[in-house]
N, C-alpha and C. Protein backbone atom coordinates (compact mmCIF):
# COMPACT_ATOMS: atom_id res chain seq x y z
N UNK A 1 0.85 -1.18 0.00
CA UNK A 1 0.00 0.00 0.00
C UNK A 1 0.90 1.24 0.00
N UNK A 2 0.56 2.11 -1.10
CA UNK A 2 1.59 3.53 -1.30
C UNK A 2 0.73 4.30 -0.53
N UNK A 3 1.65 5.54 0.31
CA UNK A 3 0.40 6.50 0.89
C UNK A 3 1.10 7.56 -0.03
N UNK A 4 1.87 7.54 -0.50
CA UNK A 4 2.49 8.98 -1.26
C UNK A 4 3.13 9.01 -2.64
N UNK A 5 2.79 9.49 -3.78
CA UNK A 5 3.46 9.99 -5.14
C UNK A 5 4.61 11.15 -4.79
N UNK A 6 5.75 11.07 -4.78
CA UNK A 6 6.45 12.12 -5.13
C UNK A 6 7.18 12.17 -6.01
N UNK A 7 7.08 13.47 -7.29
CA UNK A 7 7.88 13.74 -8.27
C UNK A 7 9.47 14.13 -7.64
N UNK A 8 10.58 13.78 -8.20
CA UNK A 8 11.81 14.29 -8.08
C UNK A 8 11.84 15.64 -7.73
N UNK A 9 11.78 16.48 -8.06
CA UNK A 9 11.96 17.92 -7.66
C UNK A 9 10.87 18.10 -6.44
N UNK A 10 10.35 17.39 -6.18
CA UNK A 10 9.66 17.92 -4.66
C UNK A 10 10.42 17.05 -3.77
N UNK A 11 10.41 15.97 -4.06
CA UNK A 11 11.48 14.94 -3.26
C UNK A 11 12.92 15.91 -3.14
N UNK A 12 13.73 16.61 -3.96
CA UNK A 12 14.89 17.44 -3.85
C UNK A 12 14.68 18.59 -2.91
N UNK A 13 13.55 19.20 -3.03
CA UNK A 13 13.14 20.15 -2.82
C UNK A 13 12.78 20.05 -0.97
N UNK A 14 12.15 19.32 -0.96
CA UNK A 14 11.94 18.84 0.93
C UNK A 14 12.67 18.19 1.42
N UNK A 15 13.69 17.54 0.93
CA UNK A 15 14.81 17.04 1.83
C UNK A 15 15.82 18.38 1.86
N UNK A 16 16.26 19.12 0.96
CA UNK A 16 16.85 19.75 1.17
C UNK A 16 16.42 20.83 2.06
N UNK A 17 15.37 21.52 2.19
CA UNK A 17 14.52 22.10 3.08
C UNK A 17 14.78 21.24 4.91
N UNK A 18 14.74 20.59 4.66
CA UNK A 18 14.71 19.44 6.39
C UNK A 18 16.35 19.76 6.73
N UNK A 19 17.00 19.54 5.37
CA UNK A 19 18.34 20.12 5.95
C UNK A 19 18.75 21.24 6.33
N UNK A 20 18.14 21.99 5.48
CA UNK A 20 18.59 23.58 6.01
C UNK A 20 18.44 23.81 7.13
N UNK A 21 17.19 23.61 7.40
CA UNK A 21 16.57 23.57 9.14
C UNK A 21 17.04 22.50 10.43
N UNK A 22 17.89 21.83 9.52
CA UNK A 22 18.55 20.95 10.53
C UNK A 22 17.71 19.51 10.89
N UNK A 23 16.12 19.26 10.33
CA UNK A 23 15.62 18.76 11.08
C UNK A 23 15.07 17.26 10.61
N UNK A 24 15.60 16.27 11.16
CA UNK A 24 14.92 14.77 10.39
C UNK A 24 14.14 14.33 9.01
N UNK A 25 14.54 13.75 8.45
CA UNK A 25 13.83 13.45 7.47
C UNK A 25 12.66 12.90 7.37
N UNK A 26 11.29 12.85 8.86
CA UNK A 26 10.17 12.88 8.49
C UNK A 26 9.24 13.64 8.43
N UNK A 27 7.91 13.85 7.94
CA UNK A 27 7.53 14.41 6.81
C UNK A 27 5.94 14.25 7.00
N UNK A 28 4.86 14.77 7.53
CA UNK A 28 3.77 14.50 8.00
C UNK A 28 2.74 14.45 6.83
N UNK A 29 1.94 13.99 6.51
CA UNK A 29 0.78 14.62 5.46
C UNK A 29 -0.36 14.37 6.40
N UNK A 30 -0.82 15.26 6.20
CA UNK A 30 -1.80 16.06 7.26
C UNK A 30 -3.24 16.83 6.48
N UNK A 31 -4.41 16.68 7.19
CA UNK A 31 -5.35 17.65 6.89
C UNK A 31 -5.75 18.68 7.73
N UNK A 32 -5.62 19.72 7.04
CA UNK A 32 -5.48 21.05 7.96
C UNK A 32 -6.58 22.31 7.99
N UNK A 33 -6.86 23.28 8.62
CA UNK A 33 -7.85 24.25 8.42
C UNK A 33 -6.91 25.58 7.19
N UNK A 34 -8.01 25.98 6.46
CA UNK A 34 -7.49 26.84 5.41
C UNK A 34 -8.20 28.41 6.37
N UNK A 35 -8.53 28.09 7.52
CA UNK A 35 -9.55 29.33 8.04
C UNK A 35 -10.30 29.66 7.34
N UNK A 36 -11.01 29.37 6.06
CA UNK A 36 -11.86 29.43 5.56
C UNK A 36 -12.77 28.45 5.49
N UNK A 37 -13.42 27.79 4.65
CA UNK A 37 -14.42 26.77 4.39
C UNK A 37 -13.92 25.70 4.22
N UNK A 38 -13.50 25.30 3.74
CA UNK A 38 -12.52 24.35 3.17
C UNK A 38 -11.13 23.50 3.73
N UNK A 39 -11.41 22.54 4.14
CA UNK A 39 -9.92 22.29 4.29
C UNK A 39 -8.65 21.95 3.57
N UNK A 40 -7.49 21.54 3.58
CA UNK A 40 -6.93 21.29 2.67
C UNK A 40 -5.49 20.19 3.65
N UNK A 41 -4.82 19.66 2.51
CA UNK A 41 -4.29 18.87 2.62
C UNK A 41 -2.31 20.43 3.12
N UNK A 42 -1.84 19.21 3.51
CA UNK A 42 -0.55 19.73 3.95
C UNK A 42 0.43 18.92 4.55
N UNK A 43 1.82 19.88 4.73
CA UNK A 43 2.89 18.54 5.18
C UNK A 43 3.69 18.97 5.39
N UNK A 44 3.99 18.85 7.16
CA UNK A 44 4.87 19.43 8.31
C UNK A 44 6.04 18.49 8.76
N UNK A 45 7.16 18.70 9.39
CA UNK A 45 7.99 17.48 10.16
C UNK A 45 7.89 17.15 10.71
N UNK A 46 7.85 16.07 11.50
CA UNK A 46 7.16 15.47 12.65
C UNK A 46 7.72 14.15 13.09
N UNK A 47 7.57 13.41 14.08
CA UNK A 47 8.19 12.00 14.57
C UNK A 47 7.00 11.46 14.35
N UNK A 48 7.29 10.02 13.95
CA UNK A 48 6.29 9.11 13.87
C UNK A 48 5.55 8.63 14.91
N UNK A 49 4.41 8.28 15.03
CA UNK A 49 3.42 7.94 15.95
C UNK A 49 3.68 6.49 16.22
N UNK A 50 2.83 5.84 17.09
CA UNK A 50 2.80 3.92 16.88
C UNK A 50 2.15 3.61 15.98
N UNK A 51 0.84 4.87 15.54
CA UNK A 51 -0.16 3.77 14.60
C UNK A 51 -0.32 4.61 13.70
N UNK A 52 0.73 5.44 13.04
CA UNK A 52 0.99 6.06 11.73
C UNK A 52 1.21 5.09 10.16
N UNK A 53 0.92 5.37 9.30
CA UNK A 53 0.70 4.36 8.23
C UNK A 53 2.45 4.75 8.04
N UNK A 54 3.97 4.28 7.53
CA UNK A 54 5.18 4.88 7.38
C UNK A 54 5.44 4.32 5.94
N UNK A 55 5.86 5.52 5.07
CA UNK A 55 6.57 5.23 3.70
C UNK A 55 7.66 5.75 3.55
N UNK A 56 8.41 5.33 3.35
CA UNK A 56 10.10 5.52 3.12
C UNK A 56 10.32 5.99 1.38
N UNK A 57 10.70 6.72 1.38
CA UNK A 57 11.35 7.33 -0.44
C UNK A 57 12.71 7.80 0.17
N UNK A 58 13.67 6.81 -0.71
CA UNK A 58 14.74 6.99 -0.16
C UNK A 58 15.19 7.66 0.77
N UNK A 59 15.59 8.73 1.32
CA UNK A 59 16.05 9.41 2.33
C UNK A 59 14.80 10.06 2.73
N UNK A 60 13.44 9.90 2.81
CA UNK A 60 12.58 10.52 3.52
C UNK A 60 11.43 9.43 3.63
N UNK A 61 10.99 10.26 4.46
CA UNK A 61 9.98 9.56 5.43
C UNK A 61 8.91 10.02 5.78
N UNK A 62 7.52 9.28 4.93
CA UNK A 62 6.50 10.55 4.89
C UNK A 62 5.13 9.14 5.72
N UNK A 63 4.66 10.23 6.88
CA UNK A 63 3.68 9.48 7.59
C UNK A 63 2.57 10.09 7.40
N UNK A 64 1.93 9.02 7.74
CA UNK A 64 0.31 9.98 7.75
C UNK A 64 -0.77 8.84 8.62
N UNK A 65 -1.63 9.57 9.63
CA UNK A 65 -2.57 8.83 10.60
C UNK A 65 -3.11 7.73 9.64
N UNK A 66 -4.03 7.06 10.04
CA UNK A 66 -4.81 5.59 9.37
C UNK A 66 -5.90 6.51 9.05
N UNK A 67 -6.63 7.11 10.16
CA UNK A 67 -8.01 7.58 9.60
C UNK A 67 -7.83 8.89 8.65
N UNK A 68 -6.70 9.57 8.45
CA UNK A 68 -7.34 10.61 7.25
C UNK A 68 -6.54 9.68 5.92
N UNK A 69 -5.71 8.65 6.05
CA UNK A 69 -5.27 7.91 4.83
C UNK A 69 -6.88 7.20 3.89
N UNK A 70 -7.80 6.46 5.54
CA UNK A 70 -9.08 6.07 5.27
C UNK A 70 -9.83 7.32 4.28
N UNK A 71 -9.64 8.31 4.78
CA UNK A 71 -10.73 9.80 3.65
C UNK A 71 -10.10 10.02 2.55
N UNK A 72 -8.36 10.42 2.31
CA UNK A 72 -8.31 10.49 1.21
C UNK A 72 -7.29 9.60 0.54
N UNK A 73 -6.96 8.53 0.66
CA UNK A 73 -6.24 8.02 0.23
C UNK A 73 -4.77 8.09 -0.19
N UNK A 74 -4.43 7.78 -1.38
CA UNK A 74 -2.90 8.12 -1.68
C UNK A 74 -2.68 9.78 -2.23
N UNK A 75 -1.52 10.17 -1.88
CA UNK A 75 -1.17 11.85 -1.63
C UNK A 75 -0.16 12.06 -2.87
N UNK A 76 -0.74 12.91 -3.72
CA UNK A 76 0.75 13.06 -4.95
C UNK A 76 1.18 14.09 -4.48
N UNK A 77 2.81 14.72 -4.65
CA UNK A 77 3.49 15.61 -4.12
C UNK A 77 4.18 16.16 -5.39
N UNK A 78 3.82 17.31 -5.84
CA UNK A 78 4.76 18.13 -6.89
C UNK A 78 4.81 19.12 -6.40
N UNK A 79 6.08 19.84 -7.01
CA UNK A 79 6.19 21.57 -7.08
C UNK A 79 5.60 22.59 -7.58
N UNK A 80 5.40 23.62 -7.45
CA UNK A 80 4.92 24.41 -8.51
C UNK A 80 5.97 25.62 -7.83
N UNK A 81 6.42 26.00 -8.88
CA UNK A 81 7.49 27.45 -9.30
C UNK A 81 7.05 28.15 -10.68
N UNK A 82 5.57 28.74 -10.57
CA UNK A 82 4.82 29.55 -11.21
C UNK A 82 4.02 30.91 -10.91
N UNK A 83 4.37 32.13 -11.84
CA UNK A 83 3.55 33.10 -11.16
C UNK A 83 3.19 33.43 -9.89
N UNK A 84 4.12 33.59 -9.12
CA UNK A 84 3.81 33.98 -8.02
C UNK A 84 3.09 32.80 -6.87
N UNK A 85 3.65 31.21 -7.36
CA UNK A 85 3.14 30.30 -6.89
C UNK A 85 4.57 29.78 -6.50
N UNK A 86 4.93 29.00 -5.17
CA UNK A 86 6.03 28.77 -5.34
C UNK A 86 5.82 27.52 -3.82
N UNK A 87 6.02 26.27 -3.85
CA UNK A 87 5.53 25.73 -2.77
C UNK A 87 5.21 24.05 -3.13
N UNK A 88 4.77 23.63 -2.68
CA UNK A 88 4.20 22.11 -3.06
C UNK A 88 2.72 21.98 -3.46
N UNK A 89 2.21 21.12 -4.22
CA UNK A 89 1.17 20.74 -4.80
C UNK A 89 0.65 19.75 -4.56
N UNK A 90 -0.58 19.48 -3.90
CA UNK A 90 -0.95 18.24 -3.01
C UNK A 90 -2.13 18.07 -4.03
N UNK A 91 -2.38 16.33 -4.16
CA UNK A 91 -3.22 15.60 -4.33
C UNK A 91 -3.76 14.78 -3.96
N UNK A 92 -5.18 14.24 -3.75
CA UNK A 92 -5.36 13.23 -2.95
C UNK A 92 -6.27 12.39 -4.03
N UNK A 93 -6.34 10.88 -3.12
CA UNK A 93 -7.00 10.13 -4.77
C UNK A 93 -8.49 10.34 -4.15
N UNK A 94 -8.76 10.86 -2.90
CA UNK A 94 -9.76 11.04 -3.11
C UNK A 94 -9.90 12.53 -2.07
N UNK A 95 -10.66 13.29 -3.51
CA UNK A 95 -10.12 14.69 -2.84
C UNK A 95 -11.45 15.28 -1.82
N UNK A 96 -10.61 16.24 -0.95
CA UNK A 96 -11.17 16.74 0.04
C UNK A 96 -12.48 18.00 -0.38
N UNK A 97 -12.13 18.55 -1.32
CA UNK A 97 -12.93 19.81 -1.55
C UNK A 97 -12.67 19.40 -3.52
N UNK A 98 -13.65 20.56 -4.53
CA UNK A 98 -13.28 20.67 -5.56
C UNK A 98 -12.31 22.08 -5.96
N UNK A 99 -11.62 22.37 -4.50
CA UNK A 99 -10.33 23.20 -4.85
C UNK A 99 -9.33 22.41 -4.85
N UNK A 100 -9.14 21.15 -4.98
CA UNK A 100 -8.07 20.55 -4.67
C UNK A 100 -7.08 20.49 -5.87
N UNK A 101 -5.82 20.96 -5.35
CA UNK A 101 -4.75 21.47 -6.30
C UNK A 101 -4.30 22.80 -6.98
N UNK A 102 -5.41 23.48 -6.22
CA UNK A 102 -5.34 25.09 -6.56
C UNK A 102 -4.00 25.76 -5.60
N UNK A 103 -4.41 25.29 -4.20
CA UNK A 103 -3.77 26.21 -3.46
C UNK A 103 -2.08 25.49 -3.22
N UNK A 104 -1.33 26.19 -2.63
CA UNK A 104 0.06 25.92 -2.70
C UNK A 104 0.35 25.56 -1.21
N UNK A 105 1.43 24.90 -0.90
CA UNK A 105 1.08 24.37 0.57
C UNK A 105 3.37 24.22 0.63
N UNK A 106 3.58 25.10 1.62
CA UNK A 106 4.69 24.46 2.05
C UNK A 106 5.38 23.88 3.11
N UNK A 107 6.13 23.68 3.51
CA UNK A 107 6.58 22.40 4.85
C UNK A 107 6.75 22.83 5.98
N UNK A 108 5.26 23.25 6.65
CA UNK A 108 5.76 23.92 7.58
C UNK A 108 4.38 23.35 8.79
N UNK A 109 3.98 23.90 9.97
CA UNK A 109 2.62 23.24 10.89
C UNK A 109 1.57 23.93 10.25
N UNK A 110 0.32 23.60 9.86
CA UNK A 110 -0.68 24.28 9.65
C UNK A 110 -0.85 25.36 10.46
């Protein structure tokens, strides 16, 4: 069972980020409040839980609880470095809202 898609340049892009900051190579995917209507998907550093689902991509380590894996399933991870967009691009196979993939999300706590 995959919980995560990541393209190369986001995979480059967040490990090198964990380094700058000094801080472990795991990697939360998370559902979070947008303070608006909507929630949205996201992905902070964090230590693993006991009953976290754990996927390894080479040097990283991306967890995520059982019950929001249960709502949306597997998580694709790209970049976007467009127009004033600059951040990660979350997908879920089964999405949360019909904004999903609009907004830009980077590695940080909701």
């Amino acid at each position: 069972m995959s919980i995560v898609k990541l393209d190369p340049p986001a995979y480059q892009t967040i490990l090198s980020e964990l380094f700058e900051r000094k801080l472990r190579p795991f990697v939360r995917i998370e559902i979070c409040s947008t303070g608006c209507c909507d929630a949205s998907l996201g992905l902070r550093p964090d230590a693993a839980d006991a009953t976290d689902l754990v996927e390894e991509v080479d040097d990283l380590t991306f967890l995520m609880s059982p019950e929001v894996f249960a709502l949306i399933g597997e998580v694709s991870i790209s970049c976007a470095n467009e127009a004033g967009r600059s951040g990660f691009i979350l997908t879920s196979q089964r999405p949360l809202n019909e904004w999903q993939g609009f907004a830009v999300c980077n590695l940080k706590t909701c």
